[in-house]
Protein backbone atom coordinates (compact mmCIF):
# COMPACT_ATOMS: atom_id res chain seq x y z
CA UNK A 1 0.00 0.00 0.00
CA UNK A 2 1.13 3.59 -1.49
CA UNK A 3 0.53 6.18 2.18
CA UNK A 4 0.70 9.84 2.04
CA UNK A 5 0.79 11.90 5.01
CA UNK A 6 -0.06 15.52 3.93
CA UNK A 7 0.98 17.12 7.17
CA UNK A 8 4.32 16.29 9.01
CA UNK A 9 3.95 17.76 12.45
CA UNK A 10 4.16 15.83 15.77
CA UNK A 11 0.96 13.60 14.52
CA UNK A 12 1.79 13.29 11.33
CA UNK A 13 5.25 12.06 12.10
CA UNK A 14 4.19 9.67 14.40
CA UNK A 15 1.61 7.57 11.98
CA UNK A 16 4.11 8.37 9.11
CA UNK A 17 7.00 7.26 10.62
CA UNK A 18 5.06 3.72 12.28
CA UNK A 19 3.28 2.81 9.50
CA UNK A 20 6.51 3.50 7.22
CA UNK A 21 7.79 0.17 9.22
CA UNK A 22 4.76 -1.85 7.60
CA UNK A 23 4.22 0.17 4.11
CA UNK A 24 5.97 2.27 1.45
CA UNK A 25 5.11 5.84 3.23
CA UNK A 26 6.07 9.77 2.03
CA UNK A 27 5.62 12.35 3.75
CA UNK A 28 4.21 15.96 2.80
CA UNK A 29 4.93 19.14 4.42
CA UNK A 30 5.48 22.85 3.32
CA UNK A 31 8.82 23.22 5.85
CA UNK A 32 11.81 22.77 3.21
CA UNK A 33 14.10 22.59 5.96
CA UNK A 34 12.44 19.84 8.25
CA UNK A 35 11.86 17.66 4.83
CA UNK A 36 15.59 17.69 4.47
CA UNK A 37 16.44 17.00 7.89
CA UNK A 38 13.74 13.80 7.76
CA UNK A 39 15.30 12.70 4.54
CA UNK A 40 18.46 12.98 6.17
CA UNK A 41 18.01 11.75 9.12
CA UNK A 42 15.14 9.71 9.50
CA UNK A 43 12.08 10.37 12.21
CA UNK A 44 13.48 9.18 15.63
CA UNK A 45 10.26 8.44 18.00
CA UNK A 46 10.92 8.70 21.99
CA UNK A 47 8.66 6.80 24.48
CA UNK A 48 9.67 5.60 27.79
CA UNK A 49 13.15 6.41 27.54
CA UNK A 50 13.57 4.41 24.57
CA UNK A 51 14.02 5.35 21.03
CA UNK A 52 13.02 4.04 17.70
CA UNK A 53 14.66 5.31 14.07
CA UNK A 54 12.27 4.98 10.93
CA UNK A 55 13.10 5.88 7.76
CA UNK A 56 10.09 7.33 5.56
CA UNK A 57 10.09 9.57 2.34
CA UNK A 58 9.76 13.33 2.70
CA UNK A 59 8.63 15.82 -0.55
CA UNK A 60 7.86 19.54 -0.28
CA UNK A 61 4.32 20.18 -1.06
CA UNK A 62 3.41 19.98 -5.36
CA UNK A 63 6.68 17.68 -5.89
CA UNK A 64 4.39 13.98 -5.90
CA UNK A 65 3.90 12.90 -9.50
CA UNK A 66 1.81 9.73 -8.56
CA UNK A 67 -1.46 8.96 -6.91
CA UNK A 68 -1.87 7.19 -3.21
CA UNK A 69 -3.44 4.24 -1.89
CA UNK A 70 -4.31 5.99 1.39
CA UNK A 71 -3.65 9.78 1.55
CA UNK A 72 -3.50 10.95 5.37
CA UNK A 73 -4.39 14.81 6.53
CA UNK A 74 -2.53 15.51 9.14
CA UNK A 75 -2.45 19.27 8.28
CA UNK A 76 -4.23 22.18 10.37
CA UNK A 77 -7.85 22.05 9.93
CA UNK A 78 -7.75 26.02 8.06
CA UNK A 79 -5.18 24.38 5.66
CA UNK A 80 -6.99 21.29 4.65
CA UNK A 81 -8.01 22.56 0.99
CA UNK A 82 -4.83 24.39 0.39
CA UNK A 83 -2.71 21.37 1.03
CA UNK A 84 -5.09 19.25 -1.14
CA UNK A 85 -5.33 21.39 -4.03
CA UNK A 86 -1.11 22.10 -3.57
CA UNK A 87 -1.10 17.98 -4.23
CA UNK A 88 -3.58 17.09 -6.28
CA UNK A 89 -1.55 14.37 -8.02
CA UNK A 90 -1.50 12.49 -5.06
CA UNK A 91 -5.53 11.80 -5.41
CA UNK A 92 -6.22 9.24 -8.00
CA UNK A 93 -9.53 7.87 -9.17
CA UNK A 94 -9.18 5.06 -6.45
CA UNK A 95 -7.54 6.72 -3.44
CA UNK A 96 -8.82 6.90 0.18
CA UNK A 97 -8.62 10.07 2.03
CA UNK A 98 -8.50 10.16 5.59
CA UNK A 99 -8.37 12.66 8.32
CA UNK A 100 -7.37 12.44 11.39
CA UNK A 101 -7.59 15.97 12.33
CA UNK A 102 -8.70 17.85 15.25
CA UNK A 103 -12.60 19.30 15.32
CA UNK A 104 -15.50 18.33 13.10
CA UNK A 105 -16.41 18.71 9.40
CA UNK A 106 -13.43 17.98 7.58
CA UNK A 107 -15.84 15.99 5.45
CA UNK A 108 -17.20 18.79 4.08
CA UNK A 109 -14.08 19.99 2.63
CA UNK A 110 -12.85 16.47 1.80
CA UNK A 111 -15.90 16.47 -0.66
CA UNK A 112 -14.51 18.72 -3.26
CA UNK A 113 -11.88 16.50 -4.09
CA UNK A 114 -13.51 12.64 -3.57
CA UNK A 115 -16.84 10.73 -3.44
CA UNK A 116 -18.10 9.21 -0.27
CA UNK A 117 -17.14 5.50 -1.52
CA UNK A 118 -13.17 7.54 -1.04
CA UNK A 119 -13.48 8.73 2.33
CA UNK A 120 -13.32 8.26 6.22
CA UNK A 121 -12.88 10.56 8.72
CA UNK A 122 -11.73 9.27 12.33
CA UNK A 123 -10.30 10.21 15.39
CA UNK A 124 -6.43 9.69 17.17
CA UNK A 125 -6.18 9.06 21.15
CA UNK A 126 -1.96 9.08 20.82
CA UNK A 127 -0.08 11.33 21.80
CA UNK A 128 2.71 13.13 20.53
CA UNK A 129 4.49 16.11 21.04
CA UNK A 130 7.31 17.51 18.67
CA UNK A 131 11.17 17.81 19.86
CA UNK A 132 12.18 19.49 16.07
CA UNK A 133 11.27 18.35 12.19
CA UNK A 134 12.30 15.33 12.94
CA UNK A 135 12.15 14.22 16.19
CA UNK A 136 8.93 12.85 18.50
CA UNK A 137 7.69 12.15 21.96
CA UNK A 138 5.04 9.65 21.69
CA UNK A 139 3.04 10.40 25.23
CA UNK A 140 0.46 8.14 24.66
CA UNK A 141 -1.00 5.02 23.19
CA UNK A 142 -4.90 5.48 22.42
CA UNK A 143 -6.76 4.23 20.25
CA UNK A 144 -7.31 5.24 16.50
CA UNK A 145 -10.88 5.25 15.46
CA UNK A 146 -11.67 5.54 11.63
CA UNK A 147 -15.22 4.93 9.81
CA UNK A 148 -17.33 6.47 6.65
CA UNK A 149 -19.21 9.13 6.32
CA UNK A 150 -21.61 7.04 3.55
CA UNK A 151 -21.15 5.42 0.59
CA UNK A 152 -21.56 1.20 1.06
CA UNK A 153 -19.54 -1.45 1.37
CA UNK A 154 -16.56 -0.70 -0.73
CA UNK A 155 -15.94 1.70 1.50
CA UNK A 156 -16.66 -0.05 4.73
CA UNK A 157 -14.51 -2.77 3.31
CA UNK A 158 -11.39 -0.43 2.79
CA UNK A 159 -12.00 0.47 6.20
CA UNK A 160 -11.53 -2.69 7.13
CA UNK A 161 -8.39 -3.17 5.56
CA UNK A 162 -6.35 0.10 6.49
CA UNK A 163 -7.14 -0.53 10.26
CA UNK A 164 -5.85 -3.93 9.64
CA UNK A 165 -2.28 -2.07 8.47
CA UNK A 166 -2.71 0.49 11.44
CA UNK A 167 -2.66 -2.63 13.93
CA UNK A 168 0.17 -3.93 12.35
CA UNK A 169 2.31 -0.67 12.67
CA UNK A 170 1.27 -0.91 16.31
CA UNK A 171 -1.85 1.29 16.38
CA UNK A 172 -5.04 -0.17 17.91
CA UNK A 173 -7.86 1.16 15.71
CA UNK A 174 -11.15 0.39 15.80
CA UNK A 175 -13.83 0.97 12.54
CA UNK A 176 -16.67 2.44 13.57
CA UNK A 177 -20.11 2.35 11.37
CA UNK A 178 -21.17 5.53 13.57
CA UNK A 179 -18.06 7.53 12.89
CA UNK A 180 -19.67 10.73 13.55
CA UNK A 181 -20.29 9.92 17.21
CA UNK A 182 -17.11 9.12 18.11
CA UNK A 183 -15.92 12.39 15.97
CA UNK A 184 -18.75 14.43 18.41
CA UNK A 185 -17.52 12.76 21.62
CA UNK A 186 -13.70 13.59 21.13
CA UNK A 187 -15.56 17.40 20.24
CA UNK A 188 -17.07 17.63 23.46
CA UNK A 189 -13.89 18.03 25.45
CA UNK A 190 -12.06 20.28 22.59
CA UNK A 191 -15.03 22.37 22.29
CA UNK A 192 -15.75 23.10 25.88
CA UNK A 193 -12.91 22.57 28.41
CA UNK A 194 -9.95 22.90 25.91
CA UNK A 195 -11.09 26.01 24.41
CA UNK A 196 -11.71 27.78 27.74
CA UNK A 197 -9.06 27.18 28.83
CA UNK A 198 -6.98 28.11 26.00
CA UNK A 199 -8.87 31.64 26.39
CA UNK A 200 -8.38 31.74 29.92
CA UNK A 201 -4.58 31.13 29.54
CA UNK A 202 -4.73 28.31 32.73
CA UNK A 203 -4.08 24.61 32.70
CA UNK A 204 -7.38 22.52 32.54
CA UNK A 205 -7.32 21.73 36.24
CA UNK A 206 -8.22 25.35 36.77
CA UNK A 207 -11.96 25.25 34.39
CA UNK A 208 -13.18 22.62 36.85
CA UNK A 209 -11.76 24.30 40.26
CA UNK A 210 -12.71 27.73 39.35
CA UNK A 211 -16.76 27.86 39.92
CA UNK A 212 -16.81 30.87 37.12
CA UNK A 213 -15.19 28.68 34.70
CA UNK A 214 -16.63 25.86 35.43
CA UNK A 215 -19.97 27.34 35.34
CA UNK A 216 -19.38 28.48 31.47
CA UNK A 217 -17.63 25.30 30.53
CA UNK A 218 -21.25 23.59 31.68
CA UNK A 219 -22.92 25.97 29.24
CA UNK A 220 -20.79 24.15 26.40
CA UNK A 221 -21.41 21.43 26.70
CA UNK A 222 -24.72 21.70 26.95
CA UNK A 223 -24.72 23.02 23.50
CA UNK A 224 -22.81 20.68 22.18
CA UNK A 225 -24.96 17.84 23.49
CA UNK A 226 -28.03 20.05 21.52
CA UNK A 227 -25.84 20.50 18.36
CA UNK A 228 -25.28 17.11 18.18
CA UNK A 229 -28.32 15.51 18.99
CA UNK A 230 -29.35 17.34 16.15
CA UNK A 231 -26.55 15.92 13.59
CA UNK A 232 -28.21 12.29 15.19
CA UNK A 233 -25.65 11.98 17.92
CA UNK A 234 -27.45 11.67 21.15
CA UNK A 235 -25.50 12.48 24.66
CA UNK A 236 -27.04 12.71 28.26
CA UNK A 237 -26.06 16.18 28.95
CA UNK A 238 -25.35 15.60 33.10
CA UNK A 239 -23.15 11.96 31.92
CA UNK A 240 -20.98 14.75 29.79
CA UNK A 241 -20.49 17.05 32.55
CA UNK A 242 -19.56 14.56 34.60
CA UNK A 243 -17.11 12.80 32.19
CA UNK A 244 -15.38 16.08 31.07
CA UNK A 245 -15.15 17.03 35.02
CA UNK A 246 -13.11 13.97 35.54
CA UNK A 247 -11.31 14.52 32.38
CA UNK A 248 -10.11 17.74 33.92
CA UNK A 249 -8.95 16.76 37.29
CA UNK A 250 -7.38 13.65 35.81
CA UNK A 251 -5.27 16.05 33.53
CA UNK A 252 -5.20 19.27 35.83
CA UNK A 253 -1.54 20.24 34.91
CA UNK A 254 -2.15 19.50 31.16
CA UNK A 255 -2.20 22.49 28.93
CA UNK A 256 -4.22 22.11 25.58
CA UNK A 257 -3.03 22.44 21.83
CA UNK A 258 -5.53 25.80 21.71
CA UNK A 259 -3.89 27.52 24.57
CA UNK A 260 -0.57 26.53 23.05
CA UNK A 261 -1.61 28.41 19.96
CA UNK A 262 -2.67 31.06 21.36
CA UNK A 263 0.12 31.16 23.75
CA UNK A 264 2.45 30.84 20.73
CA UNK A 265 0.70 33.66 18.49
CA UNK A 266 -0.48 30.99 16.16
CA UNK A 267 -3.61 30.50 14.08
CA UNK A 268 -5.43 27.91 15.85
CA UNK A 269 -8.21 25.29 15.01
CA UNK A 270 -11.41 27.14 16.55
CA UNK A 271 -13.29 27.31 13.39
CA UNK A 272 -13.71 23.48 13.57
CA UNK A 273 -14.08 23.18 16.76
CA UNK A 274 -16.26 25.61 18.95
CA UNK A 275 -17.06 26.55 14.72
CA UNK A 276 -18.53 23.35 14.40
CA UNK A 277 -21.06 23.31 16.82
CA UNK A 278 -21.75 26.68 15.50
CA UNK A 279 -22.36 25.64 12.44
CA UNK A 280 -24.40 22.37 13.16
CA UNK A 281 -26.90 24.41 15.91
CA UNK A 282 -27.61 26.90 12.46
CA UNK A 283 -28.04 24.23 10.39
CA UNK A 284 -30.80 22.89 12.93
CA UNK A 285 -32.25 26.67 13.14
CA UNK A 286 -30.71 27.57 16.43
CA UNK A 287 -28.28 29.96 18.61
CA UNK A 288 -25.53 28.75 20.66
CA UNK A 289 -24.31 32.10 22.43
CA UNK A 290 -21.32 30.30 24.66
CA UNK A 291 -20.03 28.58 21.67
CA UNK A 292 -20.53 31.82 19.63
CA UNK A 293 -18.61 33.31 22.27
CA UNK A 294 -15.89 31.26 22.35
CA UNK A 295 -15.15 31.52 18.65
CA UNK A 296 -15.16 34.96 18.40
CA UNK A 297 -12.65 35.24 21.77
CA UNK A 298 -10.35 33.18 20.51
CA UNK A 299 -10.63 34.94 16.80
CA UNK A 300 -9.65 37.97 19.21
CA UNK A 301 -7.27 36.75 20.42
CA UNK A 302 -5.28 35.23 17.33
């Protein structure tokens, strides 16, 4: 199996470097500098105080001349159609595209450029943080969660057979045939405790002990709960609270990757995540003024 991974950050070295163990892999990334230094050196993963050296292929962005099995979107959200259209000859009449990305929607984009029978959308639980270009700290071992968006069984069976190469590079994955929940239940954190506290500038600890905070962050998620009950995801609003409440005190020293944007003076991710909602509760002929909140804050703020 031909992969691409269009997006070479601390994610997208991670799966691109694993799966490069299993399958002929190349990388994609805009960052002339880090593609020479993965070519060069490799992608070294850290975990545990051990370290593992893979070798996959690294092009700039517009340099692929042939079409993927599996094409991976790593990228930021914002960049998903730039990056697509930049490598267009990486999308043949067969290939699957994937993302893997943070928020909700990416479907919508991934449209443009493939039919439903070509694409899944999922969700990562690793973790991985970024050292340089080419060097990773895997933090975690989660599960990878991938599934279609329609189409039929051509699809479903392709599924099937890429989380069968994910297990093999050491990634548990799971294929779901109600994707879209699982995408709306990794949401509900991002969109309500992650993007507080990314606006708040505090660790996540510090939405669940401060009663303001946590009062606000309640208000989230109870519009996410009504967004996506109207997408046909149903959540008990009080079994959320309670979740993302232990979610917080479990990680209270944990910064998130919105406050790190922000933090760093970087475009961030909000328009598909607290966007998201947004967008679903207007599609279903309603406000959310928290979430509508949040997304211009943030927008503020960058």
């Amino acid at each position: 199996m031909k992969i691409t991974v269009i997006g070479p950050g601390a994610m997208g070295l991670l799966y691109g470097a694993k799966l490069s163990a299993v399958e002929d892999v190349l990388l994609i990334g805009n960052n002339e500098e880090n593609i020479r230094a993965i070519n060069e050196n490799g992608v070294t993963i850290k975990r545990d105080g051990d370290k593992a050296l893979y070798h996959p292929k690294a092009l700039v962005n517009g340099q692929l001349s042939a079409p993927a099995d599996l094409l991976i979107l790593f990228t930021k959200a914002y960049k998903t159609r730039e990056a697509l259209n930049a490598n267009r000859n990486a999308i043949g009449p067969d290939t699957i595209l994937l993302t893997l990305q943070n928020g909700a929607g990416h479907e919508e984009v991934l449209r443009e450029f493939a039919d439903e029978e070509h694409i899944l959308i999922g969700t990562s639980n690793q973790g991985s943080s970024r050292e340089n270009g080419h060097v990773i700290v895997n933090s975690g071992l989660g599960d990878t969660n991938i599934g279609p968006v329609g189409g039929g069984e051509g699809i479903r069976n392709a599924a099937e057979g890429i989380a069968a190469v994910f297990e093999k590079a050491g990634f548990p994955c799971r294929v779901s045939d109600d994707i879209k929940f699982t995408v709306w239940n990794k949401l509900m954190i991002n969109a309500s405790s992650s993007v507080l506290s990314g606006v708040l500038g505090k660790a996540q600890g510090y939405v669940a002990e401060n009663p303001y905070a946590w009062d606000i962050c309640r208000d989230l998620i109870r519009e996410i709960c009504q967004a996506a009950a109207g997408e046909g995801c149903a959540f008990s609003e009080e079994e959320q609270i309670e979740r993302i409440h232990k979610h917080l005190m479990a990680a209270r020293g944990g910064f998130t990757s919105i406050y790190a944007d922000l933090k760093n003076r970087r475009k961030t991710e909000v328009d598909y995540i607290s966007g998201a909602v947004v967008r679903a509760a207007a599609r279903q002929g309603r406000k959310s003024p928290a979430q509508e909140m949040m997304l211009r804050l943030v927008h503020a703020m960058e």
